[in-house]
C-alpha atoms as a PDB file:
ATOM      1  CA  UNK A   1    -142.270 -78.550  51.644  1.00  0.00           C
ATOM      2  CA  UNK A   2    -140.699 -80.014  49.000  1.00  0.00           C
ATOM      3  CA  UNK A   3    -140.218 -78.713  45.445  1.00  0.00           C
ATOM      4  CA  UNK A   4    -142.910 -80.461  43.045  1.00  0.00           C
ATOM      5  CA  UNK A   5    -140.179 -80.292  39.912  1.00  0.00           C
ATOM      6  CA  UNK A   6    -136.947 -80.091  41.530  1.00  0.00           C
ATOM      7  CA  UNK A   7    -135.037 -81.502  38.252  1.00  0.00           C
ATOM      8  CA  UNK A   8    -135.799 -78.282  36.869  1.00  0.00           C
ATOM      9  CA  UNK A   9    -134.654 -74.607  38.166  1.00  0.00           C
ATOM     10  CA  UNK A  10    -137.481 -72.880  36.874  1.00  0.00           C
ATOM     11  CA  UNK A  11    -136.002 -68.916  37.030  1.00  0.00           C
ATOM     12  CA  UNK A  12    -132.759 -70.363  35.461  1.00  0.00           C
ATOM     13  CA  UNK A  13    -134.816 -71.857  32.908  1.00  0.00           C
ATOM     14  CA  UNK A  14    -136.220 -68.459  32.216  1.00  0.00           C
ATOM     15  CA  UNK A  15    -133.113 -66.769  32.082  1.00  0.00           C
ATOM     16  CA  UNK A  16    -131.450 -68.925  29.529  1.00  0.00           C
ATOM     17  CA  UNK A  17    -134.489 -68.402  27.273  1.00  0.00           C
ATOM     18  CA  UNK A  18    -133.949 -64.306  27.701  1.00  0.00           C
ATOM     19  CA  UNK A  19    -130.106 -65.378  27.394  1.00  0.00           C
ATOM     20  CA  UNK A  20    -130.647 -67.235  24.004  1.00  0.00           C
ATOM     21  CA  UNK A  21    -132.093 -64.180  22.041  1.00  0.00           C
ATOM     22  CA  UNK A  22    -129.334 -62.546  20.048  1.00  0.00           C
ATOM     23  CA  UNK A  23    -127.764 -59.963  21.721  1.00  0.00           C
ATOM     24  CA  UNK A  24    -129.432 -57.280  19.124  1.00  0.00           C
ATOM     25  CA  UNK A  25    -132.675 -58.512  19.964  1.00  0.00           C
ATOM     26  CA  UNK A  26    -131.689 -58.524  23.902  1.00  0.00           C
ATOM     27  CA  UNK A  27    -130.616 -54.961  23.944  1.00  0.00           C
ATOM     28  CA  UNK A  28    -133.669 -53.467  21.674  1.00  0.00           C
ATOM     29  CA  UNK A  29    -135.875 -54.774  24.501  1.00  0.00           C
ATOM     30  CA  UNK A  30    -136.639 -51.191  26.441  1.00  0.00           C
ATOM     31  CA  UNK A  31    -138.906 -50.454  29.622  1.00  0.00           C
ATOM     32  CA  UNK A  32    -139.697 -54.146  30.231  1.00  0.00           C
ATOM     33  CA  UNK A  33    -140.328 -56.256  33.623  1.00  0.00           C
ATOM     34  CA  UNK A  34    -140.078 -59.845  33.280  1.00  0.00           C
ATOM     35  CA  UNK A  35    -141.567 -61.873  36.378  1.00  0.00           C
ATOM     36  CA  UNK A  36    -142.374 -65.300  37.578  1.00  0.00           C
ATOM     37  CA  UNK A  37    -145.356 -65.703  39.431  1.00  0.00           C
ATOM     38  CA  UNK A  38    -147.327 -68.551  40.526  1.00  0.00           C
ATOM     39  CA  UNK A  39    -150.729 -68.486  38.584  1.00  0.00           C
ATOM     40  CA  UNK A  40    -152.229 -66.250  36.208  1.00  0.00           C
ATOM     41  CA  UNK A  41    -155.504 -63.959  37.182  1.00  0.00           C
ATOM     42  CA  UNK A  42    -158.495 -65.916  38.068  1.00  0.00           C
ATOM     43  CA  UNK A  43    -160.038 -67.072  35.091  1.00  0.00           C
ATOM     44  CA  UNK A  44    -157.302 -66.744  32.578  1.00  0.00           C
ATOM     45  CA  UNK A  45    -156.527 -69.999  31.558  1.00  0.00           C
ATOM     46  CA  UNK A  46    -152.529 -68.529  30.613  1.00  0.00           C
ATOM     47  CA  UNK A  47    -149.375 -69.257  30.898  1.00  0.00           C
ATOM     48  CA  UNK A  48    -147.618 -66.372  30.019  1.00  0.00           C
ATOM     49  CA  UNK A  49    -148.738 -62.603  29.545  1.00  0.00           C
ATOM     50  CA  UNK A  50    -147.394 -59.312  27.894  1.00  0.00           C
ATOM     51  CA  UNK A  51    -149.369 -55.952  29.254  1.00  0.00           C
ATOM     52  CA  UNK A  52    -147.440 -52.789  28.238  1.00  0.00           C
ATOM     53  CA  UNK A  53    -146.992 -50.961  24.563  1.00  0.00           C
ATOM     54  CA  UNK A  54    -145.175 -52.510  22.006  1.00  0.00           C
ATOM     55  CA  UNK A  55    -141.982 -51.359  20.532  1.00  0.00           C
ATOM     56  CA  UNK A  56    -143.442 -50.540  17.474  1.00  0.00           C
ATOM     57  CA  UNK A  57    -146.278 -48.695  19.334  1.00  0.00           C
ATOM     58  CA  UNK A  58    -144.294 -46.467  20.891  1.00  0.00           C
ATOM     59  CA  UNK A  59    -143.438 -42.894  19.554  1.00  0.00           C
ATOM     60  CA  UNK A  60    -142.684 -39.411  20.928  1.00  0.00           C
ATOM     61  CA  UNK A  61    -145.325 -39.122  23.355  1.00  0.00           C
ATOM     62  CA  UNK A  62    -144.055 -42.991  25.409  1.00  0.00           C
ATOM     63  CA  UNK A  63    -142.363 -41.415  28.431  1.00  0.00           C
ATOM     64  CA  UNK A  64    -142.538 -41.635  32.201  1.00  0.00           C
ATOM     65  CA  UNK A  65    -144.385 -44.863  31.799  1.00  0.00           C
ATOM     66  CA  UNK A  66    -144.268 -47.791  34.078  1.00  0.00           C
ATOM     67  CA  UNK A  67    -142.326 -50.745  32.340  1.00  0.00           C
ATOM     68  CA  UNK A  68    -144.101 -53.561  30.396  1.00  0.00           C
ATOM     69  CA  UNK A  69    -144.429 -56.045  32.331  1.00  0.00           C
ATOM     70  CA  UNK A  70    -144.305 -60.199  30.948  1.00  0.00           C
ATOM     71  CA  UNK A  71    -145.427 -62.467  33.396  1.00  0.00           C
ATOM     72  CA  UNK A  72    -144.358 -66.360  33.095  1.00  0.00           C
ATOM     73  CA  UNK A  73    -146.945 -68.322  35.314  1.00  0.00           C
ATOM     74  CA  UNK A  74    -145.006 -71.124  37.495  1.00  0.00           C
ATOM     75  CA  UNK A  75    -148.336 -73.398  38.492  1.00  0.00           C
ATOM     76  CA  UNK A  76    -150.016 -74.021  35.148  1.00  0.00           C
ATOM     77  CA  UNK A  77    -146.481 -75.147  33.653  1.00  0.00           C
ATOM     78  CA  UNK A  78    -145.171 -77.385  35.916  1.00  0.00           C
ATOM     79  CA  UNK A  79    -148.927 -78.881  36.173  1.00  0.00           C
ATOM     80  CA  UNK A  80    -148.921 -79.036  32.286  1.00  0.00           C
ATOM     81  CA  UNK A  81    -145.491 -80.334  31.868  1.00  0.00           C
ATOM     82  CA  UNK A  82    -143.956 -81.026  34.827  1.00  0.00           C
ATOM     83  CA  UNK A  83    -143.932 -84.826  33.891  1.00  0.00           C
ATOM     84  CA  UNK A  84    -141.038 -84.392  32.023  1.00  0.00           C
ATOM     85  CA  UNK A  85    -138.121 -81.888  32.943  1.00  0.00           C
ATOM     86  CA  UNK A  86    -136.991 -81.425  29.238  1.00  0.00           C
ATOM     87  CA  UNK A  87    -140.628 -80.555  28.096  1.00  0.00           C
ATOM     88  CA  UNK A  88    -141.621 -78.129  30.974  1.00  0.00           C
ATOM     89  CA  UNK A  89    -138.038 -76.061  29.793  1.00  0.00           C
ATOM     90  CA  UNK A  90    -138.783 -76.607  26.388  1.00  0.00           C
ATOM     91  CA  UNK A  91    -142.250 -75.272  26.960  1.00  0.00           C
ATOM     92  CA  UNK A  92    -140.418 -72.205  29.363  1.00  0.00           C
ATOM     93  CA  UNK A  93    -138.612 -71.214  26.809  1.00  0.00           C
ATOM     94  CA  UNK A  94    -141.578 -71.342  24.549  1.00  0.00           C
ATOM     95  CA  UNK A  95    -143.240 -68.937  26.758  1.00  0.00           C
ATOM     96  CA  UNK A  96    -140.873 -66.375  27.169  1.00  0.00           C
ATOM     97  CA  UNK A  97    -139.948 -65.925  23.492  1.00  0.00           C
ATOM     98  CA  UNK A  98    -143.955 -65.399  23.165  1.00  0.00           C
ATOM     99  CA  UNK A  99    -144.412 -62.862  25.452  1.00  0.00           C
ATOM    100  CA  UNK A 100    -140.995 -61.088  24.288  1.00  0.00           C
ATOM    101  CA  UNK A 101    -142.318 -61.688  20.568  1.00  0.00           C
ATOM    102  CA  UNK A 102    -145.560 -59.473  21.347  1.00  0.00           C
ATOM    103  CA  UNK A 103    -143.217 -57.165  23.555  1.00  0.00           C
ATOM    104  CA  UNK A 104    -141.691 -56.330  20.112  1.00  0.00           C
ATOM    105  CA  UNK A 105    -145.092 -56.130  18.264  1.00  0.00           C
ATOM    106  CA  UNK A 106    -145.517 -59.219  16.830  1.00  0.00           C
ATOM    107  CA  UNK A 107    -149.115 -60.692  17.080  1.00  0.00           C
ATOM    108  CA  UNK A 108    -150.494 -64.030  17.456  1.00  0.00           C
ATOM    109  CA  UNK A 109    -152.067 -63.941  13.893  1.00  0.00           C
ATOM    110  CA  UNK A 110    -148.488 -63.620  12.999  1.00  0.00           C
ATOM    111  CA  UNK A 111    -146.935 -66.102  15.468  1.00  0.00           C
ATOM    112  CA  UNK A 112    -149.539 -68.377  13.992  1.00  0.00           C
ATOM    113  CA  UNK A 113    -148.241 -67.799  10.429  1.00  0.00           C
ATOM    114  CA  UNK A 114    -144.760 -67.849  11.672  1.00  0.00           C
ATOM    115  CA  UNK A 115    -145.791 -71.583  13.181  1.00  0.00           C
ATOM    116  CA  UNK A 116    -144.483 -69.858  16.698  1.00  0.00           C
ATOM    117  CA  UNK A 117    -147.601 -69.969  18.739  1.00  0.00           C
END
């Protein structure tokens, strides 16, 4: 079967986002899973997710905890944005930097603010 978006490598586009945060920012990031998978929970109308505790949650008693996890959902994307390659990695990248951004405790009241949602 072919590849609905094959002008765009979708995991490559994800790791150039991770790739584009300074390197500080890159190596504070601690106990965290990032995956791709196809659509979000039933229901969820997302297209990204952060479950874990925050960076700035965390204190002496985080230990011997799974990892965070940040999911990036592949279907609701490309069906979003798929029309145009440069959009859907636009919108990628716009996604991951989200989910990292409440990975390091920032909300989406404050993403709002920031004009980052």
């Amino acid at each position: 079967m072919d590849e609905p978006y094959p002008e765009v490598d979708f995991e490559r586009s994800v790791e150039e986002a991770i790739a584009s945060l300074p390197d500080d920012l890159r190596s504070a990031m601690s106990n965290l899973e990032l995956v791709i998978e196809d659509e979000p929970p039933p229901g969820m109308p997302l297209l990204g997710l952060y479950q874990g505790v925050p960076l700035t949650r965390r204190s002496s008693w985080y230990g011997a905890v799974p990892p965070d996890k940040i999911s990036i959902y592949r279907g609701p994307l490309e069906r979003h944005f798929g029309h145009d390659p440069a959009l859907l990695q636009q919108q990628i990248r716009r996604v991951v930097l989200h989910e990292i951004a409440h990975h390091f405790g920032i909300s989406d009241e404050r993403l709002h603010e920031l004009d980052r949602y």
